[in-house]
PDB file of N, CA and C in Angstrom:
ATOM      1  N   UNK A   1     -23.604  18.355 -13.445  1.00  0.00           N
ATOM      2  CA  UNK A   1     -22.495  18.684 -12.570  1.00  0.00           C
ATOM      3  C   UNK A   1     -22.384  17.660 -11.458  1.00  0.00           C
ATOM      4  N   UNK A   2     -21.709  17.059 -10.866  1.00  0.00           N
ATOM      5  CA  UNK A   2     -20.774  16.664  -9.732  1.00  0.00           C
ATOM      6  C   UNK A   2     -20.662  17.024  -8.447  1.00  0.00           C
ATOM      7  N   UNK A   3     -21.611  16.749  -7.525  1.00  0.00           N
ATOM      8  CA  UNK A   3     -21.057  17.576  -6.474  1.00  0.00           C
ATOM      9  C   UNK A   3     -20.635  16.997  -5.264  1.00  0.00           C
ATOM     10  N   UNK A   4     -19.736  15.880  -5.691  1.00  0.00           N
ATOM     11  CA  UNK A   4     -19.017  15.279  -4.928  1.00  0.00           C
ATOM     12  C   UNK A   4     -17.178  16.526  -4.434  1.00  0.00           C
ATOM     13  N   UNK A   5     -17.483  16.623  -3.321  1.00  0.00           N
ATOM     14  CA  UNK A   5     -16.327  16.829  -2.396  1.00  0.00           C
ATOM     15  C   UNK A   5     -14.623  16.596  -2.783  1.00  0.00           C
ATOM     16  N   UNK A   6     -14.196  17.139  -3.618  1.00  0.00           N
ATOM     17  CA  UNK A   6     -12.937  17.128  -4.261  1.00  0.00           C
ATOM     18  C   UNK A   6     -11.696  17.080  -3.525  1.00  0.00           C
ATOM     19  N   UNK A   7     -10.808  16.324  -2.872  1.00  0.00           N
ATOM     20  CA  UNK A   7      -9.747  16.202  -1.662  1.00  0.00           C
ATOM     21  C   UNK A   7      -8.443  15.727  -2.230  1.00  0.00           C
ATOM     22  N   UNK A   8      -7.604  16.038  -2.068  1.00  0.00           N
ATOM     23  CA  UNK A   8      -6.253  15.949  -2.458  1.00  0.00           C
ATOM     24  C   UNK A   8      -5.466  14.650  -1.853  1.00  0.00           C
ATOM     25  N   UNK A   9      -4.755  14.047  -2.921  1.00  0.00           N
ATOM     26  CA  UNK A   9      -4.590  12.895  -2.792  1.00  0.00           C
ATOM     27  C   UNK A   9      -3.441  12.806  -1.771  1.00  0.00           C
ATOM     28  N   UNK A  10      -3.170  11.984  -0.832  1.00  0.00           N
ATOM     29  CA  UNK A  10      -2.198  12.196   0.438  1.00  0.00           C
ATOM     30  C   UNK A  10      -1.162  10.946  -0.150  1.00  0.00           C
ATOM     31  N   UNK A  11       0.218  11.936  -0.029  1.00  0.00           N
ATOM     32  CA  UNK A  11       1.464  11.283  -0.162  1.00  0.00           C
ATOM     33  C   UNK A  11       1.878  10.755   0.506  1.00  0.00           C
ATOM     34  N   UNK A  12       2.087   9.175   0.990  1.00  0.00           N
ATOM     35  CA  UNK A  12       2.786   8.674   2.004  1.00  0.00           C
ATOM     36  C   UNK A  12       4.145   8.797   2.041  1.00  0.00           C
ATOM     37  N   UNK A  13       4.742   8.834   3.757  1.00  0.00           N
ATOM     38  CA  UNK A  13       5.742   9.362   3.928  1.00  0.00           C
ATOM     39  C   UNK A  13       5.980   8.206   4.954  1.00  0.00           C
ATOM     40  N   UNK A  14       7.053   7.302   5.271  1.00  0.00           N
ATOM     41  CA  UNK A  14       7.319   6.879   5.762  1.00  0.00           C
ATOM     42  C   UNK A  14       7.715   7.763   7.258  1.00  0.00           C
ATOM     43  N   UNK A  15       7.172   6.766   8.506  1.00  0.00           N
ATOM     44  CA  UNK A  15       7.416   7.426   9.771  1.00  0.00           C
ATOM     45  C   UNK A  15       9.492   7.293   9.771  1.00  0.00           C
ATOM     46  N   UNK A  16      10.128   6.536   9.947  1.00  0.00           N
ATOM     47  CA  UNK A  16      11.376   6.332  10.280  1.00  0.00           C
ATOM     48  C   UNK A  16      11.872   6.273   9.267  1.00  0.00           C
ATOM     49  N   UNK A  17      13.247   7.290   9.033  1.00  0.00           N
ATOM     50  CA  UNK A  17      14.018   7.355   8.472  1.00  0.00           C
ATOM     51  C   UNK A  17      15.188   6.204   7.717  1.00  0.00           C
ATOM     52  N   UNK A  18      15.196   5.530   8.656  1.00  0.00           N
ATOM     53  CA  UNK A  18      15.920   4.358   7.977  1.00  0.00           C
ATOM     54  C   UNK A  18      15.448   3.282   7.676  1.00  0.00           C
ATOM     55  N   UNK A  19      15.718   2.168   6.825  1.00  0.00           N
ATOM     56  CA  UNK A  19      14.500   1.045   6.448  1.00  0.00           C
ATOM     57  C   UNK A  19      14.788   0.095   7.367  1.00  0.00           C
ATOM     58  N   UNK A  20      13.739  -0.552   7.516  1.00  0.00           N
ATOM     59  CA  UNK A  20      13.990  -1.515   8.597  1.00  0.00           C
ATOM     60  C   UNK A  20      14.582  -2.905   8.147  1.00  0.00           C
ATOM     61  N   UNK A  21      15.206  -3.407   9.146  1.00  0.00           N
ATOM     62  CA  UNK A  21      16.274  -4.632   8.744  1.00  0.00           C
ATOM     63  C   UNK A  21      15.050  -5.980   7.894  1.00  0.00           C
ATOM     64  N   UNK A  22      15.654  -6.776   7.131  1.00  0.00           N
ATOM     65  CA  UNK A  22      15.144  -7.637   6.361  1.00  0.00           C
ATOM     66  C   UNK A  22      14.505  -9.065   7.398  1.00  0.00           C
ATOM     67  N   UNK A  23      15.686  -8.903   7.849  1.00  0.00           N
ATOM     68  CA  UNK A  23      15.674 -10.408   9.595  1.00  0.00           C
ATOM     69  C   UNK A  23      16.303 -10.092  10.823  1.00  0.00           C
ATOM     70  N   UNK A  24      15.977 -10.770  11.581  1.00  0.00           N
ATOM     71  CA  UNK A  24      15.859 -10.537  12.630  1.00  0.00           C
ATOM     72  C   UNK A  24      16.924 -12.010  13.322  1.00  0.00           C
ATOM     73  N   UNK A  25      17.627 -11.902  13.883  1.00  0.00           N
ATOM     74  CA  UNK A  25      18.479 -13.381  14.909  1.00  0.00           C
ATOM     75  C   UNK A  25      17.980 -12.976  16.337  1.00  0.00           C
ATOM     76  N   UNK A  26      17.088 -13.473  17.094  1.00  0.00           N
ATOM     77  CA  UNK A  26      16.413 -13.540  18.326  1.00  0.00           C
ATOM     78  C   UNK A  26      16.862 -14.752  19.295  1.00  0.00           C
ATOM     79  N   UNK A  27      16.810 -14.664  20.375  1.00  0.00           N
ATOM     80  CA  UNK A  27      16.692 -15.706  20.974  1.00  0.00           C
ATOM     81  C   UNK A  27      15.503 -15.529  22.192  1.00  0.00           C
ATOM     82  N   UNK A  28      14.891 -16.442  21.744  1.00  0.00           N
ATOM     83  CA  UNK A  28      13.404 -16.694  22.883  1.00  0.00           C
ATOM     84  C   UNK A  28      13.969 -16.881  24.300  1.00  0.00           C
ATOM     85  N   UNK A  29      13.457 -16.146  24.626  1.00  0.00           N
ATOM     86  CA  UNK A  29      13.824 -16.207  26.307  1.00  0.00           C
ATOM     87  C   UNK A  29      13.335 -17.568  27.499  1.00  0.00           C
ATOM     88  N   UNK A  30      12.547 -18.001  27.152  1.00  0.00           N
ATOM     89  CA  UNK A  30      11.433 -19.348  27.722  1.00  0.00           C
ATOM     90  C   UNK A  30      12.473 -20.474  27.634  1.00  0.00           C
ATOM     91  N   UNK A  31      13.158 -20.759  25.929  1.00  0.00           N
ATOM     92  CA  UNK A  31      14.115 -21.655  25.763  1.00  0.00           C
ATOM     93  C   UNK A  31      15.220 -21.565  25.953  1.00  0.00           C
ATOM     94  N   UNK A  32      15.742 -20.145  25.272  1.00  0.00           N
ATOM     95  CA  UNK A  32      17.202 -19.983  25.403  1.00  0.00           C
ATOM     96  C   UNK A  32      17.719 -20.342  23.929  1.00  0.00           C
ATOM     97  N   UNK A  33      16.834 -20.888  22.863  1.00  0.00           N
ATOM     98  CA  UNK A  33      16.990 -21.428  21.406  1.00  0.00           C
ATOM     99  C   UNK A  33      17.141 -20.091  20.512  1.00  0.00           C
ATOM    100  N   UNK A  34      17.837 -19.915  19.446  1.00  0.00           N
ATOM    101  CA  UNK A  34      18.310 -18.832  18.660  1.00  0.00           C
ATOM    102  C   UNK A  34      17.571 -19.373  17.555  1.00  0.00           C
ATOM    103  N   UNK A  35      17.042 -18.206  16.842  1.00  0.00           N
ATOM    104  CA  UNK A  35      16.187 -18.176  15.484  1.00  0.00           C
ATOM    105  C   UNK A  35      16.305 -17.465  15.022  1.00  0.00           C
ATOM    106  N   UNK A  36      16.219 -17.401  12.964  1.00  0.00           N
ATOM    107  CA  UNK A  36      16.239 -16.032  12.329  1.00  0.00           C
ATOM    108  C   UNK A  36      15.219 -15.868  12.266  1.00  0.00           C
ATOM    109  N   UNK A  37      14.220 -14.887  12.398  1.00  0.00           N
ATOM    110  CA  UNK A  37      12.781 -14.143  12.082  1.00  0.00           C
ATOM    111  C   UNK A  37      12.638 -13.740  11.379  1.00  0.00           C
ATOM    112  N   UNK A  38      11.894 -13.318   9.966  1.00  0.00           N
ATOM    113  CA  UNK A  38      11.705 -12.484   8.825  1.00  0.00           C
ATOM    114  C   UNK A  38      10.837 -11.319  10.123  1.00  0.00           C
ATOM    115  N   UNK A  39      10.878 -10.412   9.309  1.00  0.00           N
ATOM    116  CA  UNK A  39      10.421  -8.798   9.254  1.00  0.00           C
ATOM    117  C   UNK A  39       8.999  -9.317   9.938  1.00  0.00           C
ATOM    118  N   UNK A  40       8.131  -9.897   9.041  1.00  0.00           N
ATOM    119  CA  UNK A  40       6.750 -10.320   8.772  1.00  0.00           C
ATOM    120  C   UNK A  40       6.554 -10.906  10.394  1.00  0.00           C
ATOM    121  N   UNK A  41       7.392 -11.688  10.684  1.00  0.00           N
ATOM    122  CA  UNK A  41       6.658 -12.222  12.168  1.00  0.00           C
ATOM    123  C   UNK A  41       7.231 -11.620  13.314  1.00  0.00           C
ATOM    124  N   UNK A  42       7.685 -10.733  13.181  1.00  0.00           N
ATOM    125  CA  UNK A  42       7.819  -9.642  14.522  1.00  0.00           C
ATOM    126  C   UNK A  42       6.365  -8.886  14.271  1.00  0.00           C
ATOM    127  N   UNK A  43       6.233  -8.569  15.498  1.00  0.00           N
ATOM    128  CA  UNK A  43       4.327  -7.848  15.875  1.00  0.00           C
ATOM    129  C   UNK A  43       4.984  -6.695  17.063  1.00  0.00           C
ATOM    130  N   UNK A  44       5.775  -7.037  17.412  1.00  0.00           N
ATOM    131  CA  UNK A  44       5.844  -5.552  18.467  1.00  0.00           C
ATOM    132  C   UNK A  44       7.648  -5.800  18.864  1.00  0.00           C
ATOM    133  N   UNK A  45       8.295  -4.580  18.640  1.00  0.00           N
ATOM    134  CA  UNK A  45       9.461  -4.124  19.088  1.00  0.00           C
ATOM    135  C   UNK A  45       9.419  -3.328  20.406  1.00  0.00           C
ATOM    136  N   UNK A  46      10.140  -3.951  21.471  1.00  0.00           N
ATOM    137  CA  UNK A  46      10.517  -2.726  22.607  1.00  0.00           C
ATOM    138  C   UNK A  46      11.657  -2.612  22.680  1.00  0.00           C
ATOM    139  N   UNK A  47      12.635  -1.614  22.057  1.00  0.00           N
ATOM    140  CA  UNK A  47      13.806  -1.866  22.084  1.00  0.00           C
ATOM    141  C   UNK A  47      14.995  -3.101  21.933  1.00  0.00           C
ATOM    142  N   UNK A  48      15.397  -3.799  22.763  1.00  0.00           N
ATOM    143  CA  UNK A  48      16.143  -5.178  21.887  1.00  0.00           C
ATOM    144  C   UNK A  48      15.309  -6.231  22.388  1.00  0.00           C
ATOM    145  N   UNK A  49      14.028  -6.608  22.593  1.00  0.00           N
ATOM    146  CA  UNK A  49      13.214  -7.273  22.863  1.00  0.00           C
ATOM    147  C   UNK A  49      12.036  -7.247  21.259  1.00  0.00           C
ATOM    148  N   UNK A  50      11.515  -8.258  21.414  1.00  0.00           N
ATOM    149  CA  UNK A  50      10.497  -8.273  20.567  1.00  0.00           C
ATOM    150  C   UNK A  50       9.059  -9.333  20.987  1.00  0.00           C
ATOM    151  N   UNK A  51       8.270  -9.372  20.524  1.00  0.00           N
ATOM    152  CA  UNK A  51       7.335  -9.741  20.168  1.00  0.00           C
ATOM    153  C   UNK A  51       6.834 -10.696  18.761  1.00  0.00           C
ATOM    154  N   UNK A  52       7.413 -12.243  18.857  1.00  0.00           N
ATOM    155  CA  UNK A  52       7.411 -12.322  17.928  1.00  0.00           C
ATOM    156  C   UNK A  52       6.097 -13.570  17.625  1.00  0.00           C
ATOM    157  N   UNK A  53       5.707 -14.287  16.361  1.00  0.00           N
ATOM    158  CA  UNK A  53       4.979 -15.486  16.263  1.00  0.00           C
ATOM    159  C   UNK A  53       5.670 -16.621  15.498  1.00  0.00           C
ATOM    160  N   UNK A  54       5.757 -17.671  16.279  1.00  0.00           N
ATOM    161  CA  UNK A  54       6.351 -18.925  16.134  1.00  0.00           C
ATOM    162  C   UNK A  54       4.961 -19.980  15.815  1.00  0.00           C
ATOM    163  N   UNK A  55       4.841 -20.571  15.211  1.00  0.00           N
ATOM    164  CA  UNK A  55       3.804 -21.671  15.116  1.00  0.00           C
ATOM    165  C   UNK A  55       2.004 -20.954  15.563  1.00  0.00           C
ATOM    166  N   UNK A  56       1.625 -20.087  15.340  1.00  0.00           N
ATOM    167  CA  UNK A  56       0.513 -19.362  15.251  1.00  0.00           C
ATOM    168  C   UNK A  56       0.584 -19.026  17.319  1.00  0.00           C
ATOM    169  N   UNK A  57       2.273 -18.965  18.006  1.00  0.00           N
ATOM    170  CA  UNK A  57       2.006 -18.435  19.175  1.00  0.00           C
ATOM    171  C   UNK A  57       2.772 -17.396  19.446  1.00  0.00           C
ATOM    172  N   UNK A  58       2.494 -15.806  20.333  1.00  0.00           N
ATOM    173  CA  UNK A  58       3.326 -14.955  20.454  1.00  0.00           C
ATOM    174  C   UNK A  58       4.327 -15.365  21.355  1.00  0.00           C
ATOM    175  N   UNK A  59       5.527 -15.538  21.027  1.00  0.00           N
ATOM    176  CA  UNK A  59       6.598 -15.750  21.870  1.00  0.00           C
ATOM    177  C   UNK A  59       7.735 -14.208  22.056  1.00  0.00           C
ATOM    178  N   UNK A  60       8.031 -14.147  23.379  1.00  0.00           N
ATOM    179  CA  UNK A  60       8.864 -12.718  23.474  1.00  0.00           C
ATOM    180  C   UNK A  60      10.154 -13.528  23.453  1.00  0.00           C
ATOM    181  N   UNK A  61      11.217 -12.495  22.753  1.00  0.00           N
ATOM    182  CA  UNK A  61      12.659 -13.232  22.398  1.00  0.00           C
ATOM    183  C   UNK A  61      13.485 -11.793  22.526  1.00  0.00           C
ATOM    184  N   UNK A  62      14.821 -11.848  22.895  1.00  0.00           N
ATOM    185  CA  UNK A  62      15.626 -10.706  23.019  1.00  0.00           C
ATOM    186  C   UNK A  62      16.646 -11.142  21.206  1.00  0.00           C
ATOM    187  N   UNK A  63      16.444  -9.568  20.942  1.00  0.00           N
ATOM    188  CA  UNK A  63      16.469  -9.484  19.477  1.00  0.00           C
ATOM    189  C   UNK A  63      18.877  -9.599  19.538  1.00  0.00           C
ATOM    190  N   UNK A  64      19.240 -10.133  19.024  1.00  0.00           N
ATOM    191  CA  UNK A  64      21.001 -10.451  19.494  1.00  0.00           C
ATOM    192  C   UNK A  64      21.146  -9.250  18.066  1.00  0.00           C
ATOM    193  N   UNK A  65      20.824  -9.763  16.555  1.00  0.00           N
ATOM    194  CA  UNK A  65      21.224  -9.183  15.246  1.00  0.00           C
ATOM    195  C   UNK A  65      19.984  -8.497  14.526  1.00  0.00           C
ATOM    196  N   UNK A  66      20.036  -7.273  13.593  1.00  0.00           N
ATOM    197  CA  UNK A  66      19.139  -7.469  12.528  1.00  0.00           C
ATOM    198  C   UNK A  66      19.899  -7.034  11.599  1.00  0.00           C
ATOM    199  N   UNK A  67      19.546  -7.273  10.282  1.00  0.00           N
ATOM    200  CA  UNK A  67      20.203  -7.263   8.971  1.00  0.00           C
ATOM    201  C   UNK A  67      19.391  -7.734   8.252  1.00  0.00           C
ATOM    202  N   UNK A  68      20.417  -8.279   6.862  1.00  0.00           N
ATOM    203  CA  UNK A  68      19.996  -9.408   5.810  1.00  0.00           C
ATOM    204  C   UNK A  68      20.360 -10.855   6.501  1.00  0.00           C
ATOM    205  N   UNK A  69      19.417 -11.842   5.881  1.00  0.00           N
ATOM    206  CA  UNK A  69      19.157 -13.356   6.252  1.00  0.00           C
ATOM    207  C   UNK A  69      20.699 -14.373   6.142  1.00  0.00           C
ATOM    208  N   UNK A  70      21.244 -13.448   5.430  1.00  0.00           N
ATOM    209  CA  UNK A  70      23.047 -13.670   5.613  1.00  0.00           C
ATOM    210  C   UNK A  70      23.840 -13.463   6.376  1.00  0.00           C
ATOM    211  N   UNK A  71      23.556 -11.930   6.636  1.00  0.00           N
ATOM    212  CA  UNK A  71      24.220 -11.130   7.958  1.00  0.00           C
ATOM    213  C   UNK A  71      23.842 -12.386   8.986  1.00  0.00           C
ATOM    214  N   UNK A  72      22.365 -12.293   9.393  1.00  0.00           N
ATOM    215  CA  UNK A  72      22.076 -13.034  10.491  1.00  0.00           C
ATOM    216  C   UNK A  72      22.568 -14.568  10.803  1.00  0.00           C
ATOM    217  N   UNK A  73      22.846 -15.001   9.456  1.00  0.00           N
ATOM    218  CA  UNK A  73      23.199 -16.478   9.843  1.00  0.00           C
ATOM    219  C   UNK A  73      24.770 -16.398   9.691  1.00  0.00           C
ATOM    220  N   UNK A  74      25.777 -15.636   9.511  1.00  0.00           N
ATOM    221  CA  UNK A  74      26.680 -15.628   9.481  1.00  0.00           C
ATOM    222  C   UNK A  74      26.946 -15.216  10.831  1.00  0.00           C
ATOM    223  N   UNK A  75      26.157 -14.006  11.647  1.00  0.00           N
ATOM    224  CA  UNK A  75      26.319 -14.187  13.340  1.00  0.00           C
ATOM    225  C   UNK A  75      25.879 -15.016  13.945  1.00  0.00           C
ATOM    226  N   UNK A  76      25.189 -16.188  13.623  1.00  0.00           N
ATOM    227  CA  UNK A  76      24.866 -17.119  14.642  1.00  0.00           C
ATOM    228  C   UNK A  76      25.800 -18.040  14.228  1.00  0.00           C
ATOM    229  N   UNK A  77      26.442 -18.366  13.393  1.00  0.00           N
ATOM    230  CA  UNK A  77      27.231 -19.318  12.953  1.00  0.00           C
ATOM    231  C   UNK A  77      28.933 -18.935  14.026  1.00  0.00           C
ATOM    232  N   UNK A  78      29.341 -17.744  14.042  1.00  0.00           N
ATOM    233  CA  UNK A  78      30.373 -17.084  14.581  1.00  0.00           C
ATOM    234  C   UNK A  78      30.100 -17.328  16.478  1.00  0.00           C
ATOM    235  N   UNK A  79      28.645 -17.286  16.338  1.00  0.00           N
ATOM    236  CA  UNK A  79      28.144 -17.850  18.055  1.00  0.00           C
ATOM    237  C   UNK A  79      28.378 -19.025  18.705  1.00  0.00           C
ATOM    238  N   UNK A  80      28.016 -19.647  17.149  1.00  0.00           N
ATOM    239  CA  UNK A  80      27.781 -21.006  17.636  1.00  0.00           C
ATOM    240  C   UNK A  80      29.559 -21.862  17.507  1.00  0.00           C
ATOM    241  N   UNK A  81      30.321 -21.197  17.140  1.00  0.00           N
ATOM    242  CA  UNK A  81      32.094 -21.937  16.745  1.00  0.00           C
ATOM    243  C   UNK A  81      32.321 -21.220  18.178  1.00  0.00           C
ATOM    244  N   UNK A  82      31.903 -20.272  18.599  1.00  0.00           N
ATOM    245  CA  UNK A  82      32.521 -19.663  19.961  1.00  0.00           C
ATOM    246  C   UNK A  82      31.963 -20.709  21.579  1.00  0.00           C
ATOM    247  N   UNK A  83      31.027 -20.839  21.374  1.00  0.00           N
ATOM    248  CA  UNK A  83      30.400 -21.678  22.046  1.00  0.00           C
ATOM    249  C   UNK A  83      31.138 -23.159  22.167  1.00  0.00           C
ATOM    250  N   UNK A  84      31.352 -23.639  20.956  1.00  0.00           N
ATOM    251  CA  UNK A  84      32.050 -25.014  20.908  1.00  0.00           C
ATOM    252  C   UNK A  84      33.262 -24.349  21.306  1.00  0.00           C
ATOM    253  N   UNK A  85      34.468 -23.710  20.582  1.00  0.00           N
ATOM    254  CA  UNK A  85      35.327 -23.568  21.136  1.00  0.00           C
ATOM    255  C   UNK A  85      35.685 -23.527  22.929  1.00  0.00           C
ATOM    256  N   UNK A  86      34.658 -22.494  23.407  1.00  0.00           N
ATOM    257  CA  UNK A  86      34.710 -22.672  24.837  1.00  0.00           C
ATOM    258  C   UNK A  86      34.630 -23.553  25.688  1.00  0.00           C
ATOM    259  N   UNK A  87      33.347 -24.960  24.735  1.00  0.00           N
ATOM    260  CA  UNK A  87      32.965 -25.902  25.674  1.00  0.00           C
ATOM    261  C   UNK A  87      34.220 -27.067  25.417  1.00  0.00           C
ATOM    262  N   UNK A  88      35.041 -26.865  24.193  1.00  0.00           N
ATOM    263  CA  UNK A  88      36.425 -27.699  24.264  1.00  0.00           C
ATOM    264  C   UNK A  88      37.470 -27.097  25.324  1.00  0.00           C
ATOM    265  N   UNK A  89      37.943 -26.298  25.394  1.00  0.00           N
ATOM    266  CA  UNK A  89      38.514 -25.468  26.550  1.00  0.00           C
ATOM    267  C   UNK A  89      38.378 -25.600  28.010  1.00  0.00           C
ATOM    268  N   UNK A  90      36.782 -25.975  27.923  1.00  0.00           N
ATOM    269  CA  UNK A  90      36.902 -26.313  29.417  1.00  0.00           C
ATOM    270  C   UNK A  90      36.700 -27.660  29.641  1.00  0.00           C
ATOM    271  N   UNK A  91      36.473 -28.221  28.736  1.00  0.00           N
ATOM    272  CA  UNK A  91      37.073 -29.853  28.785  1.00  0.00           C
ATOM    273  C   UNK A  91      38.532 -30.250  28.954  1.00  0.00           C
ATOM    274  N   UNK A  92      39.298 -29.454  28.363  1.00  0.00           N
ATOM    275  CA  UNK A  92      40.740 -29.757  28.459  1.00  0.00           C
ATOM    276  C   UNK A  92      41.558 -29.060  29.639  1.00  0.00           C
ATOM    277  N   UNK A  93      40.748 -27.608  30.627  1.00  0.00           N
ATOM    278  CA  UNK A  93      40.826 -27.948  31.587  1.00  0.00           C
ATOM    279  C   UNK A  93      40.840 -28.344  32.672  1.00  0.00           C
ATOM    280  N   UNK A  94      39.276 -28.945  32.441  1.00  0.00           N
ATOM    281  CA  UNK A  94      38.971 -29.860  33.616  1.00  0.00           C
ATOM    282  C   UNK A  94      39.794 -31.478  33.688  1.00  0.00           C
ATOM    283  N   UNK A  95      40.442 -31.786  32.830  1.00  0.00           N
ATOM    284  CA  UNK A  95      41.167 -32.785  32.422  1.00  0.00           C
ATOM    285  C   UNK A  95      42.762 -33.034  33.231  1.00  0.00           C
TER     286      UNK A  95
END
């Protein structure tokens, strides 16, 4: 006979209901530079802030998008035509 301790196998259940986004569009606060992040190198969320690792260093960045790696580069792309647009605008009226 066996008299090892018999325990029922535990079903994991995910804590949060919804799945979490694939990437992340951040911008590091230190630079002011915009990046997409995979899932994998965020280490701590505080609300639209994060915690992320860049080159084996924790850098904190305020989180702008999350989605898919499409979503995200299709909003920084829409950032970045708004940005130029503006900085032509005020060339032509400082002119």
């Amino acid at each position: 006979m066996n008299n090892r301790i018999r325990t029922q196998k535990k079903v994991y259940t995910p804590t949060t209901s919804a799945p979490e986004p694939e990437c992340y569009l951040c911008r590091i606060i230190e630079t002011g530079e915009c990046m997409i992040v995979h899932r994998s190198s965020i280490k701590r969320i505080y609300d639209d802030t994060a915690e992320i690792m860049v080159y084996d260093r924790r850098i904190e960045a305020t989180i702008e998008y999350r989605g898919t790696r499409d979503e995200c580069r299709r909003v920084w792309e829409k950032k970045e035509e708004g940005q130029k647009s503006n900085n032509v605008d005020e060339a032509n009226d400082s002119e």
